[in-house]
N, C-alpha and C. Protein backbone atom coordinates (compact mmCIF):
# COMPACT_ATOMS: atom_id res chain seq x y z
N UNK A 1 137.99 118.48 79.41
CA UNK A 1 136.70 118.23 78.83
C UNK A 1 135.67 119.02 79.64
N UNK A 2 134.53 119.76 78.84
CA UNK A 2 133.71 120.47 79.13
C UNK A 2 132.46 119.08 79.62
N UNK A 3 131.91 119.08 80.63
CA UNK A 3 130.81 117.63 81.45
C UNK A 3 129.40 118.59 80.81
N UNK A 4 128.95 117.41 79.70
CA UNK A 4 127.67 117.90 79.19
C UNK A 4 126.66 117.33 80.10
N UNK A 5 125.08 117.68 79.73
CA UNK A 5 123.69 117.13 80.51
C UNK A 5 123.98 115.36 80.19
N UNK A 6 124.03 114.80 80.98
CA UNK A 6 123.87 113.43 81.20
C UNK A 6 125.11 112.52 81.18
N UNK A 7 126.16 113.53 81.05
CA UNK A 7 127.64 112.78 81.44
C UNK A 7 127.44 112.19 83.35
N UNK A 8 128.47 111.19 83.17
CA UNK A 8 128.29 110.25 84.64
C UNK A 8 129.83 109.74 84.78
N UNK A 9 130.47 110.04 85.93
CA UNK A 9 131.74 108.83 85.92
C UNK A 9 131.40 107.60 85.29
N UNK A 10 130.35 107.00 85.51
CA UNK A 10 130.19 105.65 84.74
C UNK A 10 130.39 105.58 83.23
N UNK A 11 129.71 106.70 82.71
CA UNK A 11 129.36 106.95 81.20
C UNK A 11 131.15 107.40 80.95
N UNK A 12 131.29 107.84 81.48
CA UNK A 12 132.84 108.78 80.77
C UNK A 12 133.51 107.44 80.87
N UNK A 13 133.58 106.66 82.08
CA UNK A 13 134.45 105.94 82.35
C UNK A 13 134.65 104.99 81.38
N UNK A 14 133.22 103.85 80.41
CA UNK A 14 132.83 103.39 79.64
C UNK A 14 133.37 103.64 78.41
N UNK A 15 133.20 105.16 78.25
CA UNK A 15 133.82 105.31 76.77
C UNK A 15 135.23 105.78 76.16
N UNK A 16 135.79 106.10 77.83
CA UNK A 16 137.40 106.56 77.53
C UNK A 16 137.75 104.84 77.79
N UNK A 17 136.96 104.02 78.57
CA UNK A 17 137.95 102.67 78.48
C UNK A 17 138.63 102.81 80.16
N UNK A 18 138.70 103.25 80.96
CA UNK A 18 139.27 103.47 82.36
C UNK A 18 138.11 103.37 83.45
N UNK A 19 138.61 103.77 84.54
CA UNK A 19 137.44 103.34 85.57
C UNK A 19 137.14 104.41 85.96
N UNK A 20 135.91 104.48 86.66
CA UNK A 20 135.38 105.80 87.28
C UNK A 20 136.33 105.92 88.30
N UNK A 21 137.02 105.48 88.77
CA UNK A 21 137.61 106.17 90.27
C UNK A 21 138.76 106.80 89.68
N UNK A 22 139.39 106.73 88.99
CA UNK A 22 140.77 107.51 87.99
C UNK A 22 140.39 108.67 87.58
N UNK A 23 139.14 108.77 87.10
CA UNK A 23 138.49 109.86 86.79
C UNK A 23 138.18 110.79 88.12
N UNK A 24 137.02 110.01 88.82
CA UNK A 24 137.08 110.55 90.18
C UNK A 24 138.43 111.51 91.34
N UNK A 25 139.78 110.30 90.84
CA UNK A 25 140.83 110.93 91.56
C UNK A 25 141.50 112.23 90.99
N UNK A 26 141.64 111.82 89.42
CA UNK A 26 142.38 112.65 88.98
C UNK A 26 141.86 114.36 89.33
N UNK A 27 140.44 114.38 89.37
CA UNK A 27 139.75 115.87 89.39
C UNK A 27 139.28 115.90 91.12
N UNK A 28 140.14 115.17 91.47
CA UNK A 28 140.05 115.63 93.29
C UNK A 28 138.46 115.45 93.63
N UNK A 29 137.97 114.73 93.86
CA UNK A 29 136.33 114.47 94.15
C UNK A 29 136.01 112.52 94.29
N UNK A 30 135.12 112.61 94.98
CA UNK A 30 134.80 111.34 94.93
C UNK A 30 133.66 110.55 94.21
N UNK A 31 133.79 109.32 94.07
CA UNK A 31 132.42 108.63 93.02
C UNK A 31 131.51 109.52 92.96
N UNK A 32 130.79 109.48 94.42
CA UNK A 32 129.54 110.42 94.84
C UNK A 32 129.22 111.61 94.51
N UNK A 33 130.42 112.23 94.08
CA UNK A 33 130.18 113.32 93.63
C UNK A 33 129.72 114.09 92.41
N UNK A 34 128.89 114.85 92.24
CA UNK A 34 127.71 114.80 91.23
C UNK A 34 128.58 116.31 90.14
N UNK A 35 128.83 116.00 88.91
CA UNK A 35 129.25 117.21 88.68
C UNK A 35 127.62 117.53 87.18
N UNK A 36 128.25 118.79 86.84
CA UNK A 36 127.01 119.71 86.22
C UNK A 36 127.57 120.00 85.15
N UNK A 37 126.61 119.84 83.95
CA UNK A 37 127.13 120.97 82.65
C UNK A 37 127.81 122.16 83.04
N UNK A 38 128.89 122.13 82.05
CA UNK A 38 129.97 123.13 82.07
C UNK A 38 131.65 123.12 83.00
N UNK A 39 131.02 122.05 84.28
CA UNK A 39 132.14 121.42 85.01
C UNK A 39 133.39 121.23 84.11
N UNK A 40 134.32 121.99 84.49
CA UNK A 40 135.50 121.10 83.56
C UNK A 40 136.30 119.91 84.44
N UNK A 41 136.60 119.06 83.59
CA UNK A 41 136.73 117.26 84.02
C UNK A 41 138.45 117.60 83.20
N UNK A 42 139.15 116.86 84.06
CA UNK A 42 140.07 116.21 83.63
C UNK A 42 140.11 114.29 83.36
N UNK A 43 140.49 114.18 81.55
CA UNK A 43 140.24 112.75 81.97
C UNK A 43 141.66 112.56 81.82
N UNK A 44 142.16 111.10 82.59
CA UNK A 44 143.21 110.75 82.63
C UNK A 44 143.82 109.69 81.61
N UNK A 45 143.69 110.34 80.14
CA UNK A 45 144.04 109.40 79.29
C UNK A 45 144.92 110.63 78.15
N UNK A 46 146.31 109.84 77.27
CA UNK A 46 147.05 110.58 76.43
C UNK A 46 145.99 111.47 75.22
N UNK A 47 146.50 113.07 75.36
CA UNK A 47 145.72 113.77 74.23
C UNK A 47 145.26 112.97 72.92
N UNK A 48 146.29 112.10 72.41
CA UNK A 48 146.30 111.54 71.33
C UNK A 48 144.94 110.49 70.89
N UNK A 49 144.77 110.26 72.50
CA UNK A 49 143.58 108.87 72.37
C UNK A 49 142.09 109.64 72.61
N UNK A 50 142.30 111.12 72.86
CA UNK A 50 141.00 111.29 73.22
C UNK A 50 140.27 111.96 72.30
N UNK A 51 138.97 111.21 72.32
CA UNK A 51 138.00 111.50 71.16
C UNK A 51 136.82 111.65 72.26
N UNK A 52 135.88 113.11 71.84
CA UNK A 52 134.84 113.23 72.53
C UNK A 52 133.77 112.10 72.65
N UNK A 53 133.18 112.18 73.70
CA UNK A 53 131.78 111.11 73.40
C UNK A 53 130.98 111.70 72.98
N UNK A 54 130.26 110.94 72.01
CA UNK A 54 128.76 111.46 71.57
C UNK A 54 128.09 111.98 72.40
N UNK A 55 127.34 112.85 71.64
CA UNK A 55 126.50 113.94 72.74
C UNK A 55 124.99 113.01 73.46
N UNK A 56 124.76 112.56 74.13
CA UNK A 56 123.58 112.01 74.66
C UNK A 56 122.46 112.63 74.24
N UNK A 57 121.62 111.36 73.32
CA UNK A 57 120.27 112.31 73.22
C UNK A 57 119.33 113.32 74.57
N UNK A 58 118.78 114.27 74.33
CA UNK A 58 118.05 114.93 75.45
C UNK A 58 116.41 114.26 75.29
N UNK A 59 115.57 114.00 76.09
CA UNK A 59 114.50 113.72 76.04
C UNK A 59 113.56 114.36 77.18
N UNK A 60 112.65 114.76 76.07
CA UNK A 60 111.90 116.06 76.71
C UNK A 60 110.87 115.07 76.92
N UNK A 61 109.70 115.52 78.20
CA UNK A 61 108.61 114.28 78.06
C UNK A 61 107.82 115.90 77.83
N UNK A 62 106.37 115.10 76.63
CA UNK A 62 105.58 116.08 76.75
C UNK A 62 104.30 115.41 77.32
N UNK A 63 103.70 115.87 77.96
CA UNK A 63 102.04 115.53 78.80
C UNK A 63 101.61 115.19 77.82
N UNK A 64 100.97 114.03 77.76
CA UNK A 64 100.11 113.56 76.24
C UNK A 64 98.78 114.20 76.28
N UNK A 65 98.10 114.39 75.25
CA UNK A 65 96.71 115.18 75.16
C UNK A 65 95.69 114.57 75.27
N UNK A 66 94.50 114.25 76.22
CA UNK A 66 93.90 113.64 76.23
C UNK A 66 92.08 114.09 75.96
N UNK A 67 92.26 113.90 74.79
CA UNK A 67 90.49 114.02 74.23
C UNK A 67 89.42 113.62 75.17
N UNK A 68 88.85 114.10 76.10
CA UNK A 68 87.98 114.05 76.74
C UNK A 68 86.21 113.58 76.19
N UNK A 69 85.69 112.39 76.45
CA UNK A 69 84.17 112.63 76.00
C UNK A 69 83.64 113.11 76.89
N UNK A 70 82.72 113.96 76.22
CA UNK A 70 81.38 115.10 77.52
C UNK A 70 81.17 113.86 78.22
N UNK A 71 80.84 114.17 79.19
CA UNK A 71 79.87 113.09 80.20
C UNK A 71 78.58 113.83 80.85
N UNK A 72 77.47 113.26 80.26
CA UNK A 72 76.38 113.51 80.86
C UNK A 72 75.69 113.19 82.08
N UNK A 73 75.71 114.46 82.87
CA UNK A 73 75.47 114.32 84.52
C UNK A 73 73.89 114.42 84.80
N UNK A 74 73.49 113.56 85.07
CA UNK A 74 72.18 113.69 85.59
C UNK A 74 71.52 114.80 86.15
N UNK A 75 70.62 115.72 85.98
CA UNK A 75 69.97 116.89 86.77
C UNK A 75 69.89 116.10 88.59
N UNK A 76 70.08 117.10 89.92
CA UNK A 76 70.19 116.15 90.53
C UNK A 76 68.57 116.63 90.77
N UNK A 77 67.95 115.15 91.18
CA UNK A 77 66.12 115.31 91.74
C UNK A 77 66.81 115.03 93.24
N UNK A 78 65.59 116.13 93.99
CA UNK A 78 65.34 115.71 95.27
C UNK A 78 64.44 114.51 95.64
N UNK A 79 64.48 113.45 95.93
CA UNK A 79 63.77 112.78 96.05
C UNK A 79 63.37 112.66 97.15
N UNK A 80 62.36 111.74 97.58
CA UNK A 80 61.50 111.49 98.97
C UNK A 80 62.32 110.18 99.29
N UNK A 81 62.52 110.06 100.46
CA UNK A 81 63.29 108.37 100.93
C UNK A 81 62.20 107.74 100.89
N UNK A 82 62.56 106.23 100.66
CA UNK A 82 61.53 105.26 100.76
C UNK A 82 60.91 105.33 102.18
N UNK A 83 59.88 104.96 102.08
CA UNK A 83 59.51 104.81 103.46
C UNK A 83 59.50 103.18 104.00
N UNK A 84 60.15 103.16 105.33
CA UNK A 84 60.69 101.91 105.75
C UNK A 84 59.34 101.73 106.08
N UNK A 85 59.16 100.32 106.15
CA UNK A 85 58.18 99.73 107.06
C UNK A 85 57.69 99.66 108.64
N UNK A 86 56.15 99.89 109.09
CA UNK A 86 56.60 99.95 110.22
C UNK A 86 56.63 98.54 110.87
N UNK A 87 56.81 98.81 112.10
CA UNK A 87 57.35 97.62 112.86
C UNK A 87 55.73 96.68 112.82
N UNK A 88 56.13 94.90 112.97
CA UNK A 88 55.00 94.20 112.79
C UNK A 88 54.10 94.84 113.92
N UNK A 89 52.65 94.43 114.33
CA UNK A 89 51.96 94.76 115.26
C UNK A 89 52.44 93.61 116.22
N UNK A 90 52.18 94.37 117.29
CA UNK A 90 52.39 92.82 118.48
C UNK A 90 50.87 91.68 118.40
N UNK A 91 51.58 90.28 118.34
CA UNK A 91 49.89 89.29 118.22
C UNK A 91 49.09 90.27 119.38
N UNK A 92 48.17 89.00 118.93
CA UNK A 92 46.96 89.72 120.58
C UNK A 92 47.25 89.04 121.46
N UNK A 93 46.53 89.97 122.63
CA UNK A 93 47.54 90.31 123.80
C UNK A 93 47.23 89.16 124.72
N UNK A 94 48.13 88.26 125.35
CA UNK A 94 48.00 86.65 125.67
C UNK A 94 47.36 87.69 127.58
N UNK A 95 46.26 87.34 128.03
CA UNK A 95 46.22 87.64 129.71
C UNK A 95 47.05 86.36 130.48
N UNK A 96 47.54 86.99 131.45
CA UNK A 96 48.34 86.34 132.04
C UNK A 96 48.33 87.24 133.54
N UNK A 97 48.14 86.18 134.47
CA UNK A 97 48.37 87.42 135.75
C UNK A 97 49.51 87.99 136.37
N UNK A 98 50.07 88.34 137.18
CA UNK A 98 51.77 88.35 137.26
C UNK A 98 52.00 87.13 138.42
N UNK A 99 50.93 86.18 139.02
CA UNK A 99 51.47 85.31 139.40
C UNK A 99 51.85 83.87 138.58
N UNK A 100 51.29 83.84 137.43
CA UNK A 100 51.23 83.24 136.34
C UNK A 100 52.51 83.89 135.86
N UNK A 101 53.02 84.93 135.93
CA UNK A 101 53.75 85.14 134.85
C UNK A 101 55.30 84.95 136.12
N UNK A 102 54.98 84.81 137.38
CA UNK A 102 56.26 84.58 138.60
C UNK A 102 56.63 83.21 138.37
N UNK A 103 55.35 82.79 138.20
CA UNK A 103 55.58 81.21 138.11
C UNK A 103 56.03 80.39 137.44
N UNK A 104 56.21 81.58 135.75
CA UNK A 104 56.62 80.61 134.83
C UNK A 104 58.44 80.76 135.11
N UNK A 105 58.62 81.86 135.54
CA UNK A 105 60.11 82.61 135.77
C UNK A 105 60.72 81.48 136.40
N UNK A 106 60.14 81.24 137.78
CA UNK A 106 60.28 80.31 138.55
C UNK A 106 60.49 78.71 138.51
N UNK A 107 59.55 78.73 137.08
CA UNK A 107 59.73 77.22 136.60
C UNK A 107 61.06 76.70 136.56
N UNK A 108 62.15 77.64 136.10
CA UNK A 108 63.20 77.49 135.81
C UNK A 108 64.76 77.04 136.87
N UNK A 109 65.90 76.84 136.18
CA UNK A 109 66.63 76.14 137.40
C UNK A 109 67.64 77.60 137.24
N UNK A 110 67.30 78.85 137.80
CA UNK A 110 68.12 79.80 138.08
C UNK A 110 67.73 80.47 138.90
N UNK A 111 68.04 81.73 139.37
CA UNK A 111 67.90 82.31 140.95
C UNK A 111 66.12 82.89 140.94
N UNK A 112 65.39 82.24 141.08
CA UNK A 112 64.21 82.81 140.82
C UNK A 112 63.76 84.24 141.30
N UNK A 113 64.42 85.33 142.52
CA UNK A 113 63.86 86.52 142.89
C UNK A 113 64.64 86.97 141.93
N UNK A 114 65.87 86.82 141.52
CA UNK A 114 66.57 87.86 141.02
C UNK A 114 66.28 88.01 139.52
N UNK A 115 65.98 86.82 138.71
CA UNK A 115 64.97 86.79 137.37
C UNK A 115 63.76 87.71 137.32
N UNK A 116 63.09 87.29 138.25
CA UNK A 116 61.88 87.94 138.86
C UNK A 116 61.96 89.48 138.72
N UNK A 117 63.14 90.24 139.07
CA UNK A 117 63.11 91.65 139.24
C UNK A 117 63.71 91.72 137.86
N UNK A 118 64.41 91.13 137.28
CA UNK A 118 65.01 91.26 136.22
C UNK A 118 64.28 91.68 135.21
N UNK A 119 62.84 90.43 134.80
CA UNK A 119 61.71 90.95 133.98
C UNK A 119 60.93 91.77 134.76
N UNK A 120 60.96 92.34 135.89
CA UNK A 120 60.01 93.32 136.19
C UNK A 120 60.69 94.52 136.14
N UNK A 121 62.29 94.93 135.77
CA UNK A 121 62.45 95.89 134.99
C UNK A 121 62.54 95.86 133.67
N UNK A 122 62.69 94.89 132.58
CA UNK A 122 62.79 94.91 131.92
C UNK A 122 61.41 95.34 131.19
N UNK A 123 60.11 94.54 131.97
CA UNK A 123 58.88 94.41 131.03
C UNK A 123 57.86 94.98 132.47
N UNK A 124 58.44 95.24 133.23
CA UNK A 124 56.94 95.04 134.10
C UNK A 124 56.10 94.30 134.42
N UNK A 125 57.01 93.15 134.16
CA UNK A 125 55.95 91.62 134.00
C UNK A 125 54.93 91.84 133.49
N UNK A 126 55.20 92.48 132.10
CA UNK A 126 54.31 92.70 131.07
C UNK A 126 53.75 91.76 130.42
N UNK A 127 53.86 90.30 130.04
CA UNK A 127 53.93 89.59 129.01
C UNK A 127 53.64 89.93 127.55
N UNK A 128 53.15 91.03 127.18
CA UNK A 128 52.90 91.70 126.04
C UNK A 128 54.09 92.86 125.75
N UNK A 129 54.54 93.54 126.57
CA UNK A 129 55.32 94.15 126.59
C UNK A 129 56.44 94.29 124.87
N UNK A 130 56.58 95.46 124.17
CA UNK A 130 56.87 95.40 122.84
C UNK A 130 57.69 96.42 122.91
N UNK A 131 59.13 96.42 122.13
CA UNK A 131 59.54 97.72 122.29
C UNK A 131 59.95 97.72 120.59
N UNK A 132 59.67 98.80 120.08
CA UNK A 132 59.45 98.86 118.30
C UNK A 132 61.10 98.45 117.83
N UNK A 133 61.90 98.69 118.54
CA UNK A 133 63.21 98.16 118.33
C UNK A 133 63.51 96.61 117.52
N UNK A 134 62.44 95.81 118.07
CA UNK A 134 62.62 94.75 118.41
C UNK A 134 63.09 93.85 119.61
N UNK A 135 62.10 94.19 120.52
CA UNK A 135 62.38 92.96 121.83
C UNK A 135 60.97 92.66 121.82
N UNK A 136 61.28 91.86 122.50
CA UNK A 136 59.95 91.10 122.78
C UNK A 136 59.64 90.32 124.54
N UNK A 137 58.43 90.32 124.84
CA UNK A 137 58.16 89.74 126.00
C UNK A 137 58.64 90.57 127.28
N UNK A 138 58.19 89.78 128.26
CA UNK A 138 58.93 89.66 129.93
C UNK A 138 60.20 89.85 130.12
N UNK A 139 61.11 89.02 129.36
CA UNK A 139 62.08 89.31 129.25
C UNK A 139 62.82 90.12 128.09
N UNK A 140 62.14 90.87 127.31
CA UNK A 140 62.52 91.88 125.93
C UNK A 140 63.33 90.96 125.31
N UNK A 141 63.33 89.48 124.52
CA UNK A 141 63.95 89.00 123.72
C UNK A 141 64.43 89.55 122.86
N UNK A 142 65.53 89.35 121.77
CA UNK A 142 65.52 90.65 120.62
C UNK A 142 65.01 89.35 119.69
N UNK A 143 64.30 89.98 118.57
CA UNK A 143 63.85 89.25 117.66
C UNK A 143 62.11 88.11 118.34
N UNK A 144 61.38 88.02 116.89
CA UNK A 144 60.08 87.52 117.56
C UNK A 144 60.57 86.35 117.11
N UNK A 145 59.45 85.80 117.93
CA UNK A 145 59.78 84.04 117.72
C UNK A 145 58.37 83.63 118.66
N UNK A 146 57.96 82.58 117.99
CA UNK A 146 56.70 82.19 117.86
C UNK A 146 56.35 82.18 119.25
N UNK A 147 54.96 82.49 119.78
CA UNK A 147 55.07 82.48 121.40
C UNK A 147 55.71 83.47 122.22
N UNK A 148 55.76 84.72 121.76
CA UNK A 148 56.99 85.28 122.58
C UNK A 148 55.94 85.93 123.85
N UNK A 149 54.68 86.35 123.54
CA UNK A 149 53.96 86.85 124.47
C UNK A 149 53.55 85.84 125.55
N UNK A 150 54.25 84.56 125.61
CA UNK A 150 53.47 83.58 126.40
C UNK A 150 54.94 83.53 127.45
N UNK A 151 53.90 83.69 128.87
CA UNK A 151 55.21 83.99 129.92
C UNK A 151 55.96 82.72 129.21
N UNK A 152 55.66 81.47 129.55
CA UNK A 152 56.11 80.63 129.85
C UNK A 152 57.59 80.41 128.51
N UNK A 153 57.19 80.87 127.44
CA UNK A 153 57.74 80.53 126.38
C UNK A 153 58.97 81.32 126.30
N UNK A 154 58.50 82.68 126.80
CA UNK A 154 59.54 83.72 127.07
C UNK A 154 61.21 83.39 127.81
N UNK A 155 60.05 82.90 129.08
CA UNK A 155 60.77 82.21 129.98
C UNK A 155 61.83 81.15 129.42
N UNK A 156 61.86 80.77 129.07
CA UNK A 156 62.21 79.24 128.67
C UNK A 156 63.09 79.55 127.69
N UNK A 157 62.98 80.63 126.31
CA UNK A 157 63.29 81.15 125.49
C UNK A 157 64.97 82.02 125.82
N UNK A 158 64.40 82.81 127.06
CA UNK A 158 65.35 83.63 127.84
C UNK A 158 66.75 82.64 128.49
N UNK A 159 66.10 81.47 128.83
CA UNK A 159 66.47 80.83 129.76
C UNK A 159 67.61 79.93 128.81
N UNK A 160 67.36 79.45 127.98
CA UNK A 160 68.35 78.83 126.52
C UNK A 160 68.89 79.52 125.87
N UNK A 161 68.70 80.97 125.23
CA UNK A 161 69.60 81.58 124.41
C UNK A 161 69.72 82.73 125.09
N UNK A 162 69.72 83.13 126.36
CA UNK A 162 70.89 84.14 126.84
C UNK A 162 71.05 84.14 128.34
N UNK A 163 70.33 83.33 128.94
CA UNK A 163 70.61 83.06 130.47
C UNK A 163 72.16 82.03 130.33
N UNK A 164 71.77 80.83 129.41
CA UNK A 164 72.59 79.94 129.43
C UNK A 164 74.14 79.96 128.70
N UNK A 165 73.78 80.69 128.10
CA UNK A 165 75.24 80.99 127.25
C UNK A 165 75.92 81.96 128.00
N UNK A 166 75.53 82.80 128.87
CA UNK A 166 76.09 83.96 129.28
C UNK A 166 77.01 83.15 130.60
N UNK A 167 76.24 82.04 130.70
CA UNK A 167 76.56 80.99 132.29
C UNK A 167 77.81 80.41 131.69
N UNK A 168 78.06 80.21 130.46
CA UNK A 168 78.72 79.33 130.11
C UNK A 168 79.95 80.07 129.35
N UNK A 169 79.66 81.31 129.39
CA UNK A 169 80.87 81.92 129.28
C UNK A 169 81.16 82.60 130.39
N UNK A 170 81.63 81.86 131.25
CA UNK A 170 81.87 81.95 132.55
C UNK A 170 81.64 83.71 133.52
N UNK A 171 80.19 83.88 132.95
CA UNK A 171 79.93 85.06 133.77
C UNK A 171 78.53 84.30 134.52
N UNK A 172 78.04 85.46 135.16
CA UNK A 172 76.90 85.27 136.16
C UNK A 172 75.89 84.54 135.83
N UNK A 173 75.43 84.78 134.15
CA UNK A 173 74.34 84.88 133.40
C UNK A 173 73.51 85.82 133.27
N UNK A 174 73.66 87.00 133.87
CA UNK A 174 72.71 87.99 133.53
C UNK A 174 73.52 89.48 132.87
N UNK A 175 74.61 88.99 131.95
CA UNK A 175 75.32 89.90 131.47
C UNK A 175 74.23 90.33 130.13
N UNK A 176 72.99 89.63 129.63
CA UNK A 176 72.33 89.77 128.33
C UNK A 176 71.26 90.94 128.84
N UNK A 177 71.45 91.60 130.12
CA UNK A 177 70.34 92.02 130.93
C UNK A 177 71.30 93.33 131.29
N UNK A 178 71.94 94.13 130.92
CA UNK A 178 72.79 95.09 131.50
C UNK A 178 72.24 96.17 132.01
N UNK A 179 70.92 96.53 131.60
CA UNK A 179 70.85 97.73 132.45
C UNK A 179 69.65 96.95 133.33
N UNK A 180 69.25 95.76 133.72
CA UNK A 180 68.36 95.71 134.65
C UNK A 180 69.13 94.70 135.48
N UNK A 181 70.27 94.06 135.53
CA UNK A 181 71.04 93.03 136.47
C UNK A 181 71.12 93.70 137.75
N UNK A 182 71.09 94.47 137.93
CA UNK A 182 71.11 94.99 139.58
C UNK A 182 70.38 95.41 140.15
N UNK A 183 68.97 95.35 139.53
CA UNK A 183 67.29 95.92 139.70
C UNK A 183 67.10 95.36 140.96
């Protein structure tokens, strides 16, 4: 037998009625082995019983055609970016002296010189002190919050949401302060 496009030991095996490995043996090769149109096959069954198999349909795939709708692309405009807002103004400016403003530092139950230098790099013991970023105060809080120009509030402010948490995650407390902790 001449092995057409899509013959298989399985397929031959199926329709002569025998197993693929008889087939396999008889033509010296194993299961695995892949034969090609035109291969000649020996099958192992009497002349008398053998009737060709039907020829396997061929199936061609064709790319289907796909009708496209135009799509209308916008001309591109250059436009102008919005313009962001600028930053709020700082309130007006609370006076405070810098012993007023040591004292409020001091009020507190933490190392008072080393706070002390802390906001005097941070702000200059500014109490007005603004950086457009968003900090605020003596101690450059991030974010405003009512009072921020008032040492004392600063203080106190500093002293609850980042002196104390920083304590309590078992560092020094002045990890919220990184480039002025060693001032």
């Amino acid at each position: 037998m001449v092995a057409r496009d899509g013959d298989s030991f399985n397929s031959l095996a199926e329709w002569f009625g025998i197993t693929s490995d008889s087939i396999a043996a008889v033509n010296g090769v194993g299961l695995g082995h892949i034969f090609h149109p035109g291969d000649t096959l020996t099958i192992p069954i009497p002349a008398s019983q053998f009737l060709m198999p039907p020829e396997l349909p061929v199936y061609v795939y064709e790319e289907p055609v796909i009708e496209e709708e135009p799509v209308y692309v916008e001309p591109l405009v250059e436009s102008t970016p919005e313009p962001t807002a600028p930053p709020p103004p700082p309130p007006a400016a609370r006076t405070a002296s810098q012993a007023d403003v040591i004292a409020a530092i001091c009020s507190l139950p933490w190392n008072c010189d080393k706070m002390v230098r802390i906001a005097s790099c941070e702000s200059g013991l500014n109490p007005n002190a603004y950086n457009p970023a968003g900090y605020y105060g003596i101690f450059q809080i991030s974010g405003e919050f009512p009072g921020w120009n008032d040492p004392w509030v600063n203080a106190q402010v500093a002293y609850e949401r980042k002196y104390l948490p920083a304590l309590a995650g078992g560092g020094d407390g002045l990890s919220p302060w990184p480039h002025c902790r060693y001032y």
